[in-house]
N, C-alpha and C. Protein backbone atom coordinates (compact mmCIF):
# COMPACT_ATOMS: atom_id res chain seq x y z
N UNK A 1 -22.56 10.05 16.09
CA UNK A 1 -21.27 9.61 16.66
C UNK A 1 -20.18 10.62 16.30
N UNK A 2 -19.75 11.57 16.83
CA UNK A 2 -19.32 12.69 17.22
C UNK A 2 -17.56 11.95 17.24
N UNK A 3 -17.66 11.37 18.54
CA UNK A 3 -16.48 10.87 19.31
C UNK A 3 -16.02 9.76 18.30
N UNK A 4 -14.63 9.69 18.33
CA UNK A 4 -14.01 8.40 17.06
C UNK A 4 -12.62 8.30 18.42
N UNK A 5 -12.86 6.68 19.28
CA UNK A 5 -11.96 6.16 19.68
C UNK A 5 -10.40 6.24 19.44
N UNK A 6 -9.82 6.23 20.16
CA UNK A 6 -8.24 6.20 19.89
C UNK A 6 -8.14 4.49 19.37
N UNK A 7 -9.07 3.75 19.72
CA UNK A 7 -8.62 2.38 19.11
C UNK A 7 -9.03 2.49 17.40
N UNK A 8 -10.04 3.35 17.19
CA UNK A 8 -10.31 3.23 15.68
C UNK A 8 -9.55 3.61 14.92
N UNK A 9 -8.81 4.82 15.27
CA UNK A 9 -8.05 5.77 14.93
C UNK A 9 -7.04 5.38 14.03
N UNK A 10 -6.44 4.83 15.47
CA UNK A 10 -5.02 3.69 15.47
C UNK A 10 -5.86 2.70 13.80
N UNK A 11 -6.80 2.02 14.36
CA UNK A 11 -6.77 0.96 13.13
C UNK A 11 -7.07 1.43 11.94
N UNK A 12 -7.72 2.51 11.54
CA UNK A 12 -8.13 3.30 10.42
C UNK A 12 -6.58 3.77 10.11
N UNK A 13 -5.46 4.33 10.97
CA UNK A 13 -4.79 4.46 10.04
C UNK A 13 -3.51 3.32 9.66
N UNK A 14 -3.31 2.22 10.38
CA UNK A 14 -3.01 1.09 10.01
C UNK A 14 -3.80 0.19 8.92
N UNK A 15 -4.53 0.40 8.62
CA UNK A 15 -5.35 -0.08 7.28
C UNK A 15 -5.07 0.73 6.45
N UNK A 16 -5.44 2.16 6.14
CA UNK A 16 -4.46 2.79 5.78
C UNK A 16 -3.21 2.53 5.04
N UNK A 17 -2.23 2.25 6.08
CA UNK A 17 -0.90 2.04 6.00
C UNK A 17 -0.41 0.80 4.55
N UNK A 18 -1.54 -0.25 5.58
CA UNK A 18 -1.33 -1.53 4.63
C UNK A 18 -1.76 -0.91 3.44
N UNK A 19 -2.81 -0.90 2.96
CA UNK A 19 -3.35 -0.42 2.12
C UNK A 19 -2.07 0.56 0.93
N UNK A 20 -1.82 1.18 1.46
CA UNK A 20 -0.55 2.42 0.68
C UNK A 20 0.64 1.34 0.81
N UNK A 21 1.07 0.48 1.45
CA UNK A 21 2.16 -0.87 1.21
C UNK A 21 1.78 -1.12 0.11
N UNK A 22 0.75 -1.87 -0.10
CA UNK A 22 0.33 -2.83 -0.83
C UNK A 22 0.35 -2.57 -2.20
N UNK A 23 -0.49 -1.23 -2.45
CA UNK A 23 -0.65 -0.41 -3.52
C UNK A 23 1.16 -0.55 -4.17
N UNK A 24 2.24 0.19 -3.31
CA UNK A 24 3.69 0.42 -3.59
C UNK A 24 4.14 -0.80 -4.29
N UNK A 25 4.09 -2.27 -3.66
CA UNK A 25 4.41 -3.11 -3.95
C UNK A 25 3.78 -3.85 -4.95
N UNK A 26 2.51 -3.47 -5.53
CA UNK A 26 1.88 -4.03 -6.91
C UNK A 26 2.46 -3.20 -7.64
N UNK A 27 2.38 -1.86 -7.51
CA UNK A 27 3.72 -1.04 -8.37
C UNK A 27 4.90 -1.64 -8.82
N UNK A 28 5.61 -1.72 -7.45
CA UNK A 28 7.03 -2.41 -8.55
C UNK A 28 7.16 -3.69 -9.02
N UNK A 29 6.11 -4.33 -8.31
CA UNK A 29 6.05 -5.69 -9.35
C UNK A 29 5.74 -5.47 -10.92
N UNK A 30 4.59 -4.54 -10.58
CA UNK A 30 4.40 -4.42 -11.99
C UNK A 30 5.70 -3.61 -13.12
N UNK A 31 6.25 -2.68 -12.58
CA UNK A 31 7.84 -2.37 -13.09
C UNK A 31 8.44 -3.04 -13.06
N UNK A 32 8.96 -3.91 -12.20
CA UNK A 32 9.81 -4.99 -12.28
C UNK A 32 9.95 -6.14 -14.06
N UNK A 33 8.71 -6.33 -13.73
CA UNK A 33 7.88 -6.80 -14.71
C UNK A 33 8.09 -6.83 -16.16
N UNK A 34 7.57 -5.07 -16.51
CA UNK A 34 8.21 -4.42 -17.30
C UNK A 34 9.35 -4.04 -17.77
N UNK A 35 10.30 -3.82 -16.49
CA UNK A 35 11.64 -3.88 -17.17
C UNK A 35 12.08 -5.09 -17.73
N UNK A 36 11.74 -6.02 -16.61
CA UNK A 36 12.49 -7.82 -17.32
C UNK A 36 11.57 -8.05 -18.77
N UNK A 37 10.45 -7.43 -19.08
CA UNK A 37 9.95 -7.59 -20.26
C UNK A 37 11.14 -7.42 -21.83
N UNK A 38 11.69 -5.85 -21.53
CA UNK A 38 12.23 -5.22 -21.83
C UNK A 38 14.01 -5.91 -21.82
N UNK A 39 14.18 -6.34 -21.12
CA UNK A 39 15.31 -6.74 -20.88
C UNK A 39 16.14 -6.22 -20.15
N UNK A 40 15.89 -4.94 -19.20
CA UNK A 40 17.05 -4.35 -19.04
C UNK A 40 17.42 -4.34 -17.17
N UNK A 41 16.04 -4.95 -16.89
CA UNK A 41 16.50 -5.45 -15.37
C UNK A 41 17.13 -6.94 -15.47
């Protein structure tokens, strides 16, 4: 399988996408987190 659809494409890099969201946002929870641990948020 040579050929890779414009529909896969599209969804490979929208999974992707989510994927790198998701990652960002367990990040600053987890900073968030840490600062209010800390006290200073």
């Amino acid at each position: 399988m040579e050929e890779v659809s414009m529909g896969t494409k599209v969804l490979n890099g929208f999974l992707t996408l989510m994927v790198g969201v998701l990652v960002l946002i367990l990040i600053a929870v987890v900073v968030c987190l840490i600062l209010a641990a800390f006290g200073i948020f």
